[in-house]
N, C-alpha and C. Protein backbone atom coordinates (compact mmCIF):
# COMPACT_ATOMS: atom_id res chain seq x y z
N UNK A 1 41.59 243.04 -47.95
CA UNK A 1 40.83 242.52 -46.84
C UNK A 1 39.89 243.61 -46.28
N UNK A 2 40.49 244.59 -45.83
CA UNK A 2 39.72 245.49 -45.53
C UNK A 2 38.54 245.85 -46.05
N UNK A 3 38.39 246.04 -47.75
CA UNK A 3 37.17 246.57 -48.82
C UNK A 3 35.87 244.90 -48.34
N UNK A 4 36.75 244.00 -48.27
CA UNK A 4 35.71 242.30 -48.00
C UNK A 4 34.98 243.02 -46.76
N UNK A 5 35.82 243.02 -45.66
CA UNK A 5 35.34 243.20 -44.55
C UNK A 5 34.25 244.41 -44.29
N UNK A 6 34.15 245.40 -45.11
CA UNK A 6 33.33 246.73 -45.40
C UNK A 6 32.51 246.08 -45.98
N UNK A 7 32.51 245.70 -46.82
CA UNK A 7 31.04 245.52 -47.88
C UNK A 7 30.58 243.99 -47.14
N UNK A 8 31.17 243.18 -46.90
CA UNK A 8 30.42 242.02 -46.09
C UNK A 8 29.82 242.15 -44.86
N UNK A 9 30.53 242.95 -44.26
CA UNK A 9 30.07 242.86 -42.50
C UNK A 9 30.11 244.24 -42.15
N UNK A 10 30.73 245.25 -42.20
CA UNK A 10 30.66 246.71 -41.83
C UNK A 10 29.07 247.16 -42.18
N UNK A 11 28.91 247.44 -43.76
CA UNK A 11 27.80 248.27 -44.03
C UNK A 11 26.83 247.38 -43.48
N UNK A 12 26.38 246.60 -43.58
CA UNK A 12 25.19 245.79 -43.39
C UNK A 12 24.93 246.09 -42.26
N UNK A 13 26.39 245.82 -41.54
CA UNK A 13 25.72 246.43 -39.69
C UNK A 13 25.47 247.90 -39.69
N UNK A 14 25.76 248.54 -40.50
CA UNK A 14 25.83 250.41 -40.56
C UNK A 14 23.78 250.36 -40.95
N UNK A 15 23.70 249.40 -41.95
CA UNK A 15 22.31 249.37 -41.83
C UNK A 15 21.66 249.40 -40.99
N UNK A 16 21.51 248.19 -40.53
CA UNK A 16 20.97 247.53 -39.02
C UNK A 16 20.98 249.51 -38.60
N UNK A 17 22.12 249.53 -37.75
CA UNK A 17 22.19 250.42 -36.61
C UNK A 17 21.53 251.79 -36.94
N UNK A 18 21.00 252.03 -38.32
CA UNK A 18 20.39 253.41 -39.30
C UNK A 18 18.76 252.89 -38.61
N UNK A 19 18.81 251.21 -38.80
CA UNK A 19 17.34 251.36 -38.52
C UNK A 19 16.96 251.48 -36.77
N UNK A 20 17.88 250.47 -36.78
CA UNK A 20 17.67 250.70 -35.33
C UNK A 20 19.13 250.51 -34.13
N UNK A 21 19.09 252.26 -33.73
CA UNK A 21 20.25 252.60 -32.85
C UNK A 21 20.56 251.53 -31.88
N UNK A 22 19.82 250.65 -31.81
CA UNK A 22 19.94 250.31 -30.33
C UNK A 22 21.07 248.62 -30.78
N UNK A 23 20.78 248.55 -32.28
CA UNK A 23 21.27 247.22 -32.97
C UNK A 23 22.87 247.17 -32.23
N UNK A 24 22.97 245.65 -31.91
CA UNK A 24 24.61 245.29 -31.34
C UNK A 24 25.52 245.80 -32.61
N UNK A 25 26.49 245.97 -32.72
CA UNK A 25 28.08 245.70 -33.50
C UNK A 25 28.05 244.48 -34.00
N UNK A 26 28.79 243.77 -35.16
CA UNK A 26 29.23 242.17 -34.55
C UNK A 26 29.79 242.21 -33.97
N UNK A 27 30.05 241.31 -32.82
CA UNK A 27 31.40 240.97 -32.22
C UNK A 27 32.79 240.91 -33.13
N UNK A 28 32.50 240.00 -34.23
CA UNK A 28 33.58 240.46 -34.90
C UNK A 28 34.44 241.27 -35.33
N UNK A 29 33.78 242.29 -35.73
CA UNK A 29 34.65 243.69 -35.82
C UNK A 29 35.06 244.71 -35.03
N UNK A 30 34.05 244.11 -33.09
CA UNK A 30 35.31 244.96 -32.18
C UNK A 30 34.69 246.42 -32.39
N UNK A 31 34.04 246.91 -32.74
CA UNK A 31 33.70 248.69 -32.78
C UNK A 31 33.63 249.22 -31.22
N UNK A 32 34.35 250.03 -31.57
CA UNK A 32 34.44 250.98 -30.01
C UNK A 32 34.52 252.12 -30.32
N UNK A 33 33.71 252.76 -29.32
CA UNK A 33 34.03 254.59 -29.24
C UNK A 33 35.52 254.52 -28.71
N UNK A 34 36.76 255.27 -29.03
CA UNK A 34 37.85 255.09 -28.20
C UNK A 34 38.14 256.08 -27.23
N UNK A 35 38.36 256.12 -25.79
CA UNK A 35 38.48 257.39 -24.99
C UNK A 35 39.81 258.36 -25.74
N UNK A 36 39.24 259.97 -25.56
CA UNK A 36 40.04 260.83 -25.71
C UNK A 36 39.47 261.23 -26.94
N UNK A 37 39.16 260.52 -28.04
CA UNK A 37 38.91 260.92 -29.58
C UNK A 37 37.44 261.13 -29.69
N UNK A 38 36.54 262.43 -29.27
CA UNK A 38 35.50 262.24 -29.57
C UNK A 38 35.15 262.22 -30.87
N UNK A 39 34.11 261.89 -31.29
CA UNK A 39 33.41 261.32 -32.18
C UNK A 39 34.16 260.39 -33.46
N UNK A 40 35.23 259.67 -32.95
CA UNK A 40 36.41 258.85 -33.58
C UNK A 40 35.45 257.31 -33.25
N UNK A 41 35.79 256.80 -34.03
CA UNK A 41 35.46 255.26 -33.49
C UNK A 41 36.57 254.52 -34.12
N UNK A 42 36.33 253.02 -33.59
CA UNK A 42 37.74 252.40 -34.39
C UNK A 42 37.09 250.71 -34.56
N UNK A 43 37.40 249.84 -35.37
CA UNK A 43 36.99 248.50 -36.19
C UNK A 43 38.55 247.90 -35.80
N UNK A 44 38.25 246.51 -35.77
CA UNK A 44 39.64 245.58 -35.75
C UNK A 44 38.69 244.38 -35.93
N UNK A 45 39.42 243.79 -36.90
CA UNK A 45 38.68 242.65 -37.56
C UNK A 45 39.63 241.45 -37.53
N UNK A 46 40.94 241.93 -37.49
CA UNK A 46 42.09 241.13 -37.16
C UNK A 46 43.32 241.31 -36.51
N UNK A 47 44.05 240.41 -35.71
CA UNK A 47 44.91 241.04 -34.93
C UNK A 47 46.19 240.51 -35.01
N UNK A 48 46.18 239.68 -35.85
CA UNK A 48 47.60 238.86 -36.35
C UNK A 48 48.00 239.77 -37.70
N UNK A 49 49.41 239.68 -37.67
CA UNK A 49 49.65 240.05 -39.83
C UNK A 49 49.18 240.19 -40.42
N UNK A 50 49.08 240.55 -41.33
CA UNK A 50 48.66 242.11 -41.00
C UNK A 50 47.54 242.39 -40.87
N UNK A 51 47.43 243.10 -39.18
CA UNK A 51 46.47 243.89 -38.50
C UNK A 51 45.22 244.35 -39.27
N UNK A 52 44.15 244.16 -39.06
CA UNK A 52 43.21 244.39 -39.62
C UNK A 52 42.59 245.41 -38.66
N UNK A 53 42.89 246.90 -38.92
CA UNK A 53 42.21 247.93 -38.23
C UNK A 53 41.68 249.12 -38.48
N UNK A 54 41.19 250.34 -38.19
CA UNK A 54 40.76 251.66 -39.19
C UNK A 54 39.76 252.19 -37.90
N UNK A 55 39.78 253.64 -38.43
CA UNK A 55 39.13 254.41 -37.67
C UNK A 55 38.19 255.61 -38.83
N UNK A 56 37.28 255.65 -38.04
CA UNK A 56 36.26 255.80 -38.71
C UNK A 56 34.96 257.26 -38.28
N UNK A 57 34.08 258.13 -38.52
CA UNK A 57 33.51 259.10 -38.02
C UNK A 57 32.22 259.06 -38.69
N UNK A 58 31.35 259.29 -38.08
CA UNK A 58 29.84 259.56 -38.56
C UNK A 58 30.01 260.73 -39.44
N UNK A 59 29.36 260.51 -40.71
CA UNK A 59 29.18 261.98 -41.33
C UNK A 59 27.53 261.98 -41.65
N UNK A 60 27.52 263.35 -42.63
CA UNK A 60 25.91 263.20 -42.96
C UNK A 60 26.80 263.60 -44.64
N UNK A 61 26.20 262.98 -45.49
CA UNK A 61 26.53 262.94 -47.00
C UNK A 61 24.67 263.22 -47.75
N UNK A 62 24.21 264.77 -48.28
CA UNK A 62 23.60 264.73 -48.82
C UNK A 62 22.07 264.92 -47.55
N UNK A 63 22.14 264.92 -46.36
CA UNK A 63 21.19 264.17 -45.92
C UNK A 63 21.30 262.90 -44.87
N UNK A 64 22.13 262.18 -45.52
CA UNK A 64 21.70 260.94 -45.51
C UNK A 64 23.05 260.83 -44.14
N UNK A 65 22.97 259.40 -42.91
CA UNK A 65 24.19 259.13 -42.84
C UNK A 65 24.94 258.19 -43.40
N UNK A 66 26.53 258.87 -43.32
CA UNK A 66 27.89 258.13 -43.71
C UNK A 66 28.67 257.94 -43.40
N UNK A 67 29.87 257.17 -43.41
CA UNK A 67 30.78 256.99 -42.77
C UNK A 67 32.17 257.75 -43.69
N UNK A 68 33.24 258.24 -42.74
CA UNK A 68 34.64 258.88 -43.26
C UNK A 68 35.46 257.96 -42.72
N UNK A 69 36.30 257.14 -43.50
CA UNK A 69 37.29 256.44 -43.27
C UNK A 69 38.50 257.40 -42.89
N UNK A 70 39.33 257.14 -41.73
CA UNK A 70 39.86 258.18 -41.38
C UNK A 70 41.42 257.23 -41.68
N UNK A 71 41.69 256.19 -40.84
CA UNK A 71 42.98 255.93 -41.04
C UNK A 71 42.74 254.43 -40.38
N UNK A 72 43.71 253.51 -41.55
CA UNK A 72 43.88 252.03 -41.97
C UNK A 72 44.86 251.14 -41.70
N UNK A 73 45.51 250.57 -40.93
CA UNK A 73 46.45 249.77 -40.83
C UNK A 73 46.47 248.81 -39.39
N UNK A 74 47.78 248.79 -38.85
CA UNK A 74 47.76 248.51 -37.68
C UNK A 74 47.85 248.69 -36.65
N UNK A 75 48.29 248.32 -35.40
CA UNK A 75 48.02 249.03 -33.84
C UNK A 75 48.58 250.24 -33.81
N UNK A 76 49.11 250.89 -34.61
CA UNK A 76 49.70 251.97 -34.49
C UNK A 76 48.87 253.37 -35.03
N UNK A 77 47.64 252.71 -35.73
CA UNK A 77 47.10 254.30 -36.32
C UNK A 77 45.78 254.33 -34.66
N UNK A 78 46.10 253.77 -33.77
CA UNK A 78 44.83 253.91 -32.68
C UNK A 78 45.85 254.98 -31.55
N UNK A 79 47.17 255.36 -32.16
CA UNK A 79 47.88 256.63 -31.44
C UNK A 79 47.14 257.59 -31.65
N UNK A 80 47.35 258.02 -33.04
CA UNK A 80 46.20 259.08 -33.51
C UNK A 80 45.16 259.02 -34.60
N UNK A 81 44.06 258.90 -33.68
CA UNK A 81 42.93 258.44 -34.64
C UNK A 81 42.88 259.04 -35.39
């Protein structure tokens, strides 16, 4: 679920927001800066069985920006991002 939810709806919005910063999130996926974790962000795409969640960091790859998948599961990896 997670890899669907990346390549359907994550990157596309990672596009968008490359072109233009100011582009919304979907609602669907919930993206938040989370307090305490700077430059941590976190995705929840689902909140029933299993939890659809992950945390995530701006990188630069090459130049270019990217994203570092940091940590995947459920309400429990938003202890430590």
């Amino acid at each position: 679920m997670f890899r669907t939810v990346v390549r359907g709806q994550f990157h596309p919005a990672c596009e968008r927001r490359h072109t233009d910063p100011a582009a919304a999130w979907p609602r669907s996926l919930r993206v938040k800066a989370p307090d305490g974790a700077p430059g941590v962000w976190t995705v929840t795409w689902k909140f029933a069985g299993p939890d659809g969640r992950a945390t995530f960091e701006w990188v630069a790859i090459e130049g270019e920006p990217g994203v570092r998948w940091r940590r995947t599961g459920g309400q429990a990896i938003f202890g430590h991002p």
